[in-house]
Protein backbone atom coordinates (compact mmCIF):
# COMPACT_ATOMS: atom_id res chain seq x y z
CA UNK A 1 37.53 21.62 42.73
CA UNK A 2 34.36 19.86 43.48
CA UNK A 3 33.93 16.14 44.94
CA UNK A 4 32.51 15.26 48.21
CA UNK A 5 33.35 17.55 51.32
CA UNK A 6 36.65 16.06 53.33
CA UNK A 7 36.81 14.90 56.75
CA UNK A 8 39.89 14.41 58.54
CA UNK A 9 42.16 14.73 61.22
CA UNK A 10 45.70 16.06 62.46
CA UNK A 11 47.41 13.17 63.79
CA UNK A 12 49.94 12.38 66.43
CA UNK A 13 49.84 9.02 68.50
CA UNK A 14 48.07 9.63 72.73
CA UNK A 15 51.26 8.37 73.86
CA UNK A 16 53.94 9.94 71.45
CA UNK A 17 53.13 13.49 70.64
CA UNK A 18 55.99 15.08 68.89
CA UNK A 19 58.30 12.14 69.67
CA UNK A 20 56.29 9.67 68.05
CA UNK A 21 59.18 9.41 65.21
CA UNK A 22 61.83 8.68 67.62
CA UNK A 23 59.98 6.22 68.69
CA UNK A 24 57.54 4.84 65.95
CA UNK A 25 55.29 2.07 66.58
CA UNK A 26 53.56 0.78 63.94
CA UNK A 27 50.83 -1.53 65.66
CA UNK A 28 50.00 1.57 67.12
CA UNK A 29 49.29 3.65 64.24
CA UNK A 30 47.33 0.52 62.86
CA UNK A 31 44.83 0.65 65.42
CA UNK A 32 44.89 4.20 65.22
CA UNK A 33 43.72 4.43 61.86
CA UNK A 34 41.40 1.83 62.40
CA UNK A 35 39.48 4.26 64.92
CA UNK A 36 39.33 6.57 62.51
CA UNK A 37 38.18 3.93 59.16
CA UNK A 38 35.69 3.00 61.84
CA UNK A 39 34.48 6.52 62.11
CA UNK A 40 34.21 7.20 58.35
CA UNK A 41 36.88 9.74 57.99
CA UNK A 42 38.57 10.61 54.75
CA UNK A 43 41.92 12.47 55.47
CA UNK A 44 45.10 11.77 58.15
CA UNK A 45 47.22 14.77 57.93
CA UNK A 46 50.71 13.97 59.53
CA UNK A 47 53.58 16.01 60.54
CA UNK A 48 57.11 15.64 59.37
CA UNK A 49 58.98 16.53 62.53
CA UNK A 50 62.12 18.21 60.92
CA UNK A 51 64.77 16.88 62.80
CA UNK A 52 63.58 13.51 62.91
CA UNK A 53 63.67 13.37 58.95
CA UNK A 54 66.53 15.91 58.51
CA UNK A 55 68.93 15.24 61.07
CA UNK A 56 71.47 17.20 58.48
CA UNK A 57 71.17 19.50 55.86
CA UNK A 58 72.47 16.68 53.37
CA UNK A 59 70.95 13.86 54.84
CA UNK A 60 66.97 12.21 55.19
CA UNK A 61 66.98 10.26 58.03
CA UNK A 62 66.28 6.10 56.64
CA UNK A 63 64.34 5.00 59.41
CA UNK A 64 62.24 8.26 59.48
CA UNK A 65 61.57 7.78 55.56
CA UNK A 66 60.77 4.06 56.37
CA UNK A 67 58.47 4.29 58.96
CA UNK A 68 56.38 6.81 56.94
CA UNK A 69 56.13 4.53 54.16
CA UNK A 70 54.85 1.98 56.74
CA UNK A 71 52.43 4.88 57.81
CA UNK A 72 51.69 5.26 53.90
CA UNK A 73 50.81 1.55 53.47
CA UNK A 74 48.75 1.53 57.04
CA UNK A 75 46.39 4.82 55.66
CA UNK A 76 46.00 2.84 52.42
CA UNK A 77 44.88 -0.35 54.16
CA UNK A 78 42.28 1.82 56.42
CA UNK A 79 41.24 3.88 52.80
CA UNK A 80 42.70 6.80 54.39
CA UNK A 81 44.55 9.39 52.62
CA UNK A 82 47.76 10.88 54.08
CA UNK A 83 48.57 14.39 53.79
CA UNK A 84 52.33 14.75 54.69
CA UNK A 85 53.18 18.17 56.08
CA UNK A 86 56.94 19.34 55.61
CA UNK A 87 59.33 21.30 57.64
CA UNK A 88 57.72 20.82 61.23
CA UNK A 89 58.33 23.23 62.14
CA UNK A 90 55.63 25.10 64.48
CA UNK A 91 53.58 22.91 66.66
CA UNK A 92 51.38 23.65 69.89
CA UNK A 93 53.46 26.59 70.71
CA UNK A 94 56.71 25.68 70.28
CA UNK A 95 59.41 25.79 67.45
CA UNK A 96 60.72 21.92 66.49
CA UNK A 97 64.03 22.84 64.56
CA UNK A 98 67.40 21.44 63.49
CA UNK A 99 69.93 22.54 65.36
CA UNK A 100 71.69 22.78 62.07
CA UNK A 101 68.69 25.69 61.14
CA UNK A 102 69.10 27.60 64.02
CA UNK A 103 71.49 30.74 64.51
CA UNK A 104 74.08 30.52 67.44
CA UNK A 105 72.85 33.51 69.45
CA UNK A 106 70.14 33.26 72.18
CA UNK A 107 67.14 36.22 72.00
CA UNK A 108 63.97 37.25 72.70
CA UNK A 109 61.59 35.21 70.95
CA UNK A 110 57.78 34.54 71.32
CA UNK A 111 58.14 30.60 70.98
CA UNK A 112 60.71 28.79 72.31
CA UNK A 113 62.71 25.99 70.01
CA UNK A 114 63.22 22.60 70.69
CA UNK A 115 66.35 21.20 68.90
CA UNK A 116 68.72 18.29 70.48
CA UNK A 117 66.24 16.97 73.46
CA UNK A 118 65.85 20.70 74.74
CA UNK A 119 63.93 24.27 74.68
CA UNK A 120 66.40 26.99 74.31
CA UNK A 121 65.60 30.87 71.99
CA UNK A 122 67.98 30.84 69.42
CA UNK A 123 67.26 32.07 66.28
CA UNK A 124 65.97 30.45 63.28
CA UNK A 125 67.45 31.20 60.45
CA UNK A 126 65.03 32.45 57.59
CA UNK A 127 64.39 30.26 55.28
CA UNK A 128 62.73 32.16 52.88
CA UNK A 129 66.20 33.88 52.17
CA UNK A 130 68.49 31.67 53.01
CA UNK A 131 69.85 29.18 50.05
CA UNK A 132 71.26 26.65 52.21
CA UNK A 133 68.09 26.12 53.98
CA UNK A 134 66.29 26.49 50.78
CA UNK A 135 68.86 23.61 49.18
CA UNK A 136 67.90 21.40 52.09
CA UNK A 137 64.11 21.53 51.77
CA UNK A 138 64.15 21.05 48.18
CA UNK A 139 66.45 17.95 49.37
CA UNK A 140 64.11 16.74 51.60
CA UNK A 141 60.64 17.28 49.08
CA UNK A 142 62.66 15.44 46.32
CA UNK A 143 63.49 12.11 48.67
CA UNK A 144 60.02 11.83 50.24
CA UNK A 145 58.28 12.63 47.14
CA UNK A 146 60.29 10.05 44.99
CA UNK A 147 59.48 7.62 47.89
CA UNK A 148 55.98 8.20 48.10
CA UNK A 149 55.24 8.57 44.41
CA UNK A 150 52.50 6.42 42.87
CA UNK A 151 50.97 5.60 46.51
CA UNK A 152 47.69 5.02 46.50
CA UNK A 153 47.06 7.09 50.00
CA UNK A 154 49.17 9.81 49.34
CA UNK A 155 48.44 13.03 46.76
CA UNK A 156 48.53 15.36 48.48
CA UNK A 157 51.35 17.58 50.08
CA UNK A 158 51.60 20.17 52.51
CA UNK A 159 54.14 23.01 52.79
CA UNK A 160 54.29 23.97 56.61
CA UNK A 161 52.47 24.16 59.91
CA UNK A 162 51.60 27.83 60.35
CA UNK A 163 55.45 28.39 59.07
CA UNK A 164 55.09 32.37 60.13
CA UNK A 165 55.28 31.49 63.47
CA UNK A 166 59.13 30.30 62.73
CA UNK A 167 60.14 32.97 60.75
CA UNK A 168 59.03 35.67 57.83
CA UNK A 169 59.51 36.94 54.46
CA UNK A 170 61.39 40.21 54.61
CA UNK A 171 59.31 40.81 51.33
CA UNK A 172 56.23 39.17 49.72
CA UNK A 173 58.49 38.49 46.38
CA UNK A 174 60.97 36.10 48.63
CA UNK A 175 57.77 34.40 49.99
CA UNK A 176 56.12 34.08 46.34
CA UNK A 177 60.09 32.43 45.11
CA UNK A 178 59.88 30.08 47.64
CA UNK A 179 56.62 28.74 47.04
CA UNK A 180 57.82 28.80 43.80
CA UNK A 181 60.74 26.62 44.43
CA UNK A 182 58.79 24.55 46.83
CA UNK A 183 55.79 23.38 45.17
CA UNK A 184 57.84 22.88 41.69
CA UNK A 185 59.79 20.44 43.51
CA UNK A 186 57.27 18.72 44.80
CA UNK A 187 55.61 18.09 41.45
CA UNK A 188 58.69 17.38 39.74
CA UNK A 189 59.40 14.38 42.41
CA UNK A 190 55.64 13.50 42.50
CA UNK A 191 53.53 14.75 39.23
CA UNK A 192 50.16 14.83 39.82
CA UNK A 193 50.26 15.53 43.12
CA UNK A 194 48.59 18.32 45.36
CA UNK A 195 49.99 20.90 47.03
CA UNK A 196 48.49 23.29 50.01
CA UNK A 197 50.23 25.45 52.67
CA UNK A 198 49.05 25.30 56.21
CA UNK A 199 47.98 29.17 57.06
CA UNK A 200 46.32 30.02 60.19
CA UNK A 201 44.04 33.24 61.63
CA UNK A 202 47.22 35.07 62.36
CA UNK A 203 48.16 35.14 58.33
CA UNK A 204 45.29 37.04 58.06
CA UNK A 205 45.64 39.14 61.15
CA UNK A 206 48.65 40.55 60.45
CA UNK A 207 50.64 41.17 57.02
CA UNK A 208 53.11 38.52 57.33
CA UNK A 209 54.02 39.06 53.51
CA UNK A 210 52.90 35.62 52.03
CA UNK A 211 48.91 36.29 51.62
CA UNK A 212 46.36 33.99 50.47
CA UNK A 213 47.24 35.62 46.83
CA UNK A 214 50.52 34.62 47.30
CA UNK A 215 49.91 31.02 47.91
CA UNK A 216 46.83 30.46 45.57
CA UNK A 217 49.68 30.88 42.51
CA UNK A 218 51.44 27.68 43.84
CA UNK A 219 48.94 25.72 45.64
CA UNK A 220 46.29 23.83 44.22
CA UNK A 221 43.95 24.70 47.33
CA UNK A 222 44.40 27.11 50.08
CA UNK A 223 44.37 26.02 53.74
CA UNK A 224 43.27 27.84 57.01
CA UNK A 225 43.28 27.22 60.91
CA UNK A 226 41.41 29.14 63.02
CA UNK A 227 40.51 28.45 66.62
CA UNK A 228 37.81 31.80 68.28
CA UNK A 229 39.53 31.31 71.84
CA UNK A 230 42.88 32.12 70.21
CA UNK A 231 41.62 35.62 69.37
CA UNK A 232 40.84 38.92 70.72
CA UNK A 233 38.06 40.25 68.71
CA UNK A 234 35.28 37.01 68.94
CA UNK A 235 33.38 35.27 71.66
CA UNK A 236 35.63 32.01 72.56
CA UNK A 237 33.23 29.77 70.85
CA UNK A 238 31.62 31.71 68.24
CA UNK A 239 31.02 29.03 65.83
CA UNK A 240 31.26 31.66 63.14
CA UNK A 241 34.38 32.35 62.83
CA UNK A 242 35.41 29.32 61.00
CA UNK A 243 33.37 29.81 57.64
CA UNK A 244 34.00 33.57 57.98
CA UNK A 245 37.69 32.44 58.02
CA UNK A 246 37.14 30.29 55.29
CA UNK A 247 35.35 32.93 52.96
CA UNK A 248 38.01 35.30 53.42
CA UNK A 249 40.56 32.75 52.60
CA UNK A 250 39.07 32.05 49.40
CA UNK A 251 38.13 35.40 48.36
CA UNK A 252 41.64 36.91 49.25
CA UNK A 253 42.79 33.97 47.10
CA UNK A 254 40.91 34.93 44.11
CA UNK A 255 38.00 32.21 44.56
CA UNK A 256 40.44 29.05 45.33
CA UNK A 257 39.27 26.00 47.55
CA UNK A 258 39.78 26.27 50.83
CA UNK A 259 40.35 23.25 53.16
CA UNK A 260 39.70 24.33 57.00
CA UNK A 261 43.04 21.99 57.90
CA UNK A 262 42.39 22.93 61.93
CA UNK A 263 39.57 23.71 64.03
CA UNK A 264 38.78 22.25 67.76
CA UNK A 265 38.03 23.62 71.62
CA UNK A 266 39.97 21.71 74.44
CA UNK A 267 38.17 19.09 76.73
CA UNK A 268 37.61 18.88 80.33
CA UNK A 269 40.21 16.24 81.24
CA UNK A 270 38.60 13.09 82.36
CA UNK A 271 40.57 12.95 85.95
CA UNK A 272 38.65 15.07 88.72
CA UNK A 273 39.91 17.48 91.67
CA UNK A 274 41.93 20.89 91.43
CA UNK A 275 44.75 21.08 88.85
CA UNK A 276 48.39 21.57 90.37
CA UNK A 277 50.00 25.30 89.44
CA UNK A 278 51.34 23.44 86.85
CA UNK A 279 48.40 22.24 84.96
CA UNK A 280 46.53 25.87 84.99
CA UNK A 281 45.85 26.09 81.32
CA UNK A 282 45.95 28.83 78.84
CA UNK A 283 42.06 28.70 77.77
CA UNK A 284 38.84 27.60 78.24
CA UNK A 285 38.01 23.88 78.91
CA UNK A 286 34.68 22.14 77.40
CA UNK A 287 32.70 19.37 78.28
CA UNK A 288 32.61 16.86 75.63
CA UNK A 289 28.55 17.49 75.18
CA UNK A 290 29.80 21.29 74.15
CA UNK A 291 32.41 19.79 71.76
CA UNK A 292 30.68 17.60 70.13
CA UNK A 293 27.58 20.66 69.90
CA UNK A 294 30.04 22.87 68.46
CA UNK A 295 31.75 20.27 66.29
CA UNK A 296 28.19 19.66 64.88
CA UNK A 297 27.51 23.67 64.18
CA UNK A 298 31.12 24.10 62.87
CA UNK A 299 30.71 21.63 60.06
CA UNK A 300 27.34 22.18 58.79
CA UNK A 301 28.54 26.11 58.58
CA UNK A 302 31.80 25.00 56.82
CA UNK A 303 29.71 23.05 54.11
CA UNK A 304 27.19 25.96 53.74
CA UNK A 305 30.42 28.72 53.05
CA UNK A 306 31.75 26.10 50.30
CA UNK A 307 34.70 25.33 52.08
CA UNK A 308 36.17 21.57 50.59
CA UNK A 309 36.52 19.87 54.02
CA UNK A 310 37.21 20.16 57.83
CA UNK A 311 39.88 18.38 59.68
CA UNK A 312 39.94 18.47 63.57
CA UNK A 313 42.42 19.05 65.61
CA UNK A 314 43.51 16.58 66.95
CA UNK A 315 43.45 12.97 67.01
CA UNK A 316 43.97 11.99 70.80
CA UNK A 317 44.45 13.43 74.40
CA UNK A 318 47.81 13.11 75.40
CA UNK A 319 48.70 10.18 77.68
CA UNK A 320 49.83 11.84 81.35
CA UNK A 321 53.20 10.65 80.99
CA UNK A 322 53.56 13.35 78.55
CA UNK A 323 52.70 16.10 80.46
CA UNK A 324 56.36 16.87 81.86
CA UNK A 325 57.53 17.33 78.39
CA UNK A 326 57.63 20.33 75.79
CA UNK A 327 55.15 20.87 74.52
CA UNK A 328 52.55 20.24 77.09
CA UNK A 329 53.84 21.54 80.53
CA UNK A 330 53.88 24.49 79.63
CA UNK A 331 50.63 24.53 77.59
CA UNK A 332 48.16 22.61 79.63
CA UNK A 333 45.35 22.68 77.08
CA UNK A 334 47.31 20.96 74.36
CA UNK A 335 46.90 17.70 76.21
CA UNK A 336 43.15 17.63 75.92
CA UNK A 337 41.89 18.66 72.32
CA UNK A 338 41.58 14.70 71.40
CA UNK A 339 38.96 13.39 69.70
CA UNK A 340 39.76 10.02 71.02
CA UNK A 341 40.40 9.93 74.96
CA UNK A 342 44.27 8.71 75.53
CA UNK A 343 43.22 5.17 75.79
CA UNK A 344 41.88 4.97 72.76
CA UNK A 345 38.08 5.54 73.62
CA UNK A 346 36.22 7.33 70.80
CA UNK A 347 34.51 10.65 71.85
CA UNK A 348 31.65 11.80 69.96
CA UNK A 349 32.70 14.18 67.97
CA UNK A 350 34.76 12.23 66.03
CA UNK A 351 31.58 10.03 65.62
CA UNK A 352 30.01 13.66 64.63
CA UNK A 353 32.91 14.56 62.18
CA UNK A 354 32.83 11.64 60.22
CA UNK A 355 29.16 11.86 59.59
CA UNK A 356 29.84 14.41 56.90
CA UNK A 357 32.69 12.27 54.99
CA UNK A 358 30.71 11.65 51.30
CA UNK A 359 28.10 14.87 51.61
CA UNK A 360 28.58 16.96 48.25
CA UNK A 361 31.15 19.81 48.80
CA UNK A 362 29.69 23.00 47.71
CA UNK A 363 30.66 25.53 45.57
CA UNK A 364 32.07 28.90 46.75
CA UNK A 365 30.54 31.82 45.83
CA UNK A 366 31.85 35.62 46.85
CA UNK A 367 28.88 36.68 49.09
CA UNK A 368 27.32 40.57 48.73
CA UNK A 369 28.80 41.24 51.98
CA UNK A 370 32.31 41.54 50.02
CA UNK A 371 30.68 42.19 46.51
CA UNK A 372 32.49 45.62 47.07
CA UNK A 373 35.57 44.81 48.92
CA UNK A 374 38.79 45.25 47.64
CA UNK A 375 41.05 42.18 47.87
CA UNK A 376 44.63 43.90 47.47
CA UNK A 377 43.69 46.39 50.22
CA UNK A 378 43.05 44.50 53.05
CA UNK A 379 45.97 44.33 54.30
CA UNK A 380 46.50 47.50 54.95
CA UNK A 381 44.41 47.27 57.76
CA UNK A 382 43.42 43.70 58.58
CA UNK A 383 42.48 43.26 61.78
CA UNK A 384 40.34 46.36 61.41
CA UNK A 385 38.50 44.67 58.01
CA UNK A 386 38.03 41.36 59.74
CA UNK A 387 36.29 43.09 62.75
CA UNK A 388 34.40 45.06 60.48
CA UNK A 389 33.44 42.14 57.90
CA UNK A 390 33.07 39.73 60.68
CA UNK A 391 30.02 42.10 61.63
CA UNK A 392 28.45 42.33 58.38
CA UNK A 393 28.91 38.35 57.74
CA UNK A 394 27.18 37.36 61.06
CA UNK A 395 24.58 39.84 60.36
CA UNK A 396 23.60 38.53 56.82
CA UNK A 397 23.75 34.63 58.07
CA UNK A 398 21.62 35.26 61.46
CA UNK A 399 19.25 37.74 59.51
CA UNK A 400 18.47 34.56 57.42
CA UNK A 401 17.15 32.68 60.35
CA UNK A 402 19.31 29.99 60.76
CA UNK A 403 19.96 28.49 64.09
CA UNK A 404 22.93 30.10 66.15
C-alpha cells in the first residue's frame, strides 16, 4: 500500500462532543472542515455514536443516516475523506451503548456506560458471541454502507474505537468470525471499499484475543493508538513510542500498513488561575509550543518507521459548557487535546500536521532489532517484550544520531 503519507484528524464538533448527533449542525461542520481544507489535511475520521444511529436492534435511526450523508457531501466539498467508525462504542473513558446492548445487572466495571442520557455499570453484552448483537451490526454496516456507496469522500471503513475496552473475545477464533462477518458485510454493501479496526497500546499490552494477526486477515490496513502518558513503562512524552508502536503493529501483522489513527498530549487550557477539585486532571498538561514540538518529532518518526499516515487526536477543545457532562467532568484532560482552540482558532500543530499531507509514504521494512523475534510468541509475555524491544529500538534509532 504505497501513496502519499495521510494526515488527518478524529473529529467531534468544540461545542458537541459526543452529542453532536443529537444535535447536528451542519453549518458547523462546514466551517469545521474548512479549518481543516485550509490546513492541508487529508483524512476526517468520525464516530458513529451507537445509539444515535441504532436506537434499536432493527432500526437505523433516519435523521442520524441523513445528517452523515450531509457530513459525506461537506468532506467531499472540502476534498476530505471520511472514515466512518462503527459501533461507538468506547470514547474518552467511557462506554456509549444501547440500552438495548447492555445486560440488566449493575457490576464492577472499569468504564462506566452511558445509555438513555445517563452513566450507570451495567454490563455489555459481548458481542463477539452474541448473534443478536452480531445480527444488528451487520444491520447497521449494510444500511450505511448502501447509503454511502459510490461517495466520492468515503472508502474507507472502520470497525470500532478501541472495542476491547467494551468487551472481549472469550477466544481468538470468535474474534477472527467476527471480523469475518464484519468486514464481509461491509464489502458486500460497499465493494471496493477499505476496511481497518481501531486498536490501541492496550491490544498489545495485554492478550485481549484479537491480535494484529487476527485483524490483518480482514482488514486491508491495520490501525494503532498510542498515547506515552497513558502508560507505565515510558517517559510521558517519549516521542518514540509511536513508531515503535507502529513497527510492532505491522510486524505482528505479518508486514501490513499501519495507519497511527490516534496520537496527541493535552493542552494547557487557555483560562488562567487554580482549577476547582473538579477540574484536577488525570495527566500532564502542555503548552502549545511543546505540542506543536512534539507533534513535529512524532510525524517525521512515523514517516521514517513506514507507517501510512498520522491522525491527531482531536479536532477541538471542548467548549466549557461541556464540562458538566460525561465524558469530561470526570476526565478533565479530555477537554483540552484540540488542535483548534473551542472557538475555532487554529493552533499550530494542526498547521504542523498538515505540512506532511502529499510527502511519499514509505515502505515498511522489519528492522534487525526483530530480525529474530518470534511473532506468534509475543504474547505470551507482552508487556515484558515491549519493555524489552522498546530498549533495543531506541537504542538502534539514537545510536544513528538522529535528533531526540
Amino acid at each position: 500500500m504505497q501513496g502519499n503519507f495521510i494526515t488527518g484528524i478524529n473529529y467531534w464538533p468544540a461545542r458537541k462532543a459526543m452529542y453532536w448527533w443529537k444535535a447536528f449542525d451542519a453549518a458547523e461542520v462546514d466551517r469545521d472542515f474548512a479549518s481543516l481544507s485550509s490546513c492541508h489535511l487529508h483524512t476526517v475520521r468520525v464516530f458513529l455514536l451507537w445509539e444515535d444511529f441504532q436506537p434499536r436492534p432493527d432500526e437505523i435511526s433516519k435523521t442520524s443516516l441523513d445528517n452523515l450523508l450531509i457530513t459525506a457531501d461537506l468532506a467531499a466539498a472540502h476534498n476530505l475523506d471520511l472514515m466512518p467508525t462503527f459501533f461507538c462504542g468506547h470514547m474518552s473513558g467511557v462506554n456509549w451503548i444501547p440500552d438495548w446492548a447492555l445486560q440488566s445487572e449493575e457490576k464492577p466495571q472499569r468504564f462506566p456506560v452511558y445509555s438513555q442520557g445517563k452513566l450507570h455499570m451495567r454490563s455489555i453484552r459481548n458481542f463477539y458471541h452474541d448473534p443478536e448483537i452480531q445480527q444488528a451490526q451487520v444491520l447497521q454496516i449494510e444500511k450505511i454502507c448502501s447509503a454511502l456507496r459510490g461517495h466520492p469522500a468515503v472508502t474507507t471503513y472502520d470497525l470500532g474505537n478501541e472495542s476491547s475496552n467494551c468487551c472481549i473475545p472469550n477466544d481468538r477464533e470468535a474474534g477472527r468470525k467476527w471480523l469475518n462477518i464484519m468486514s464481509n458485510a461491509i464489502l458486500d454493501s460497499h465493494p471496493g471499499s477499505a476496511v481497518t479496526l481501531g486498536m490501541h497500546a492496550e491490544d498489545l499490552e495485554e492478550d485481549r484475543r484479537l491480535w494484529p494477526q487476527d485483524a490483518s486477515c480482514y482488514c486491508s490496513f491495520l490501525s494503532i493508538h498510542g498515547y506515552p502518558f497513558y502508560l507505565s513503562w515510558v517517559d510521558k512524552d517519549d516521542v518514540y513510542l509511536l513508531p515503535f508502536l507502529g513497527i510492532i503493529t505491522s510486524w505482528l501483522g505479518g508486514g501490513r500498513p499501519v495507519l497511527f489513527q490516534e496520537f496527541g498530549w493535552p493542552n494547557e487550557p487557555a483560562q488562567t488561575g487554580p482549577k476547582s477539585k473538579q477540574e484536577a486532571v488525570k495527566t500532564s498538561l502542555w503548552s502549545e509550543e511543546q505540542v506543536n514540538d512534539l507533534y513535529h518529532r512524532s510525524l517525521s518518526l512515523l514517516h521514517a518507521a513506514g507507517t501510512i499516515g498520522a491522525l491527531g487526536w482531536c479536532f477541538a477543545d471542548y467548549h466549557p459548557q461541556l464540562y458538566g457532562k460525561p465524558p469530561l467532568q470526570e476526565n478533565a484532560h479530555e477537554r483540552y487535546f484540540g488542535l483548534t482552540r473551542w472557538d475555532g482558532s487554529i493552533k499550530p500543530a494542526l498547521v504542523t500536521l498538515g505540512s506532511w499531507t502529499g510527502k511519499p509514504s514509505l515502505p515498511f521494512e522489519v528492522p534487525s532489532w526483530l530480525a529474530n523475534e518470534d511473532p506468534d510468541r509475543f504474547y505470551e509475555d507482552p508487556v515484558g517484550n515491549l519493555r524489552r524491544l522498546f530498549k533495543l529500538y531506541k537504542k538502534e534509532i539514537t545510536g544513528q544520531g538522529e535528533e531526540l
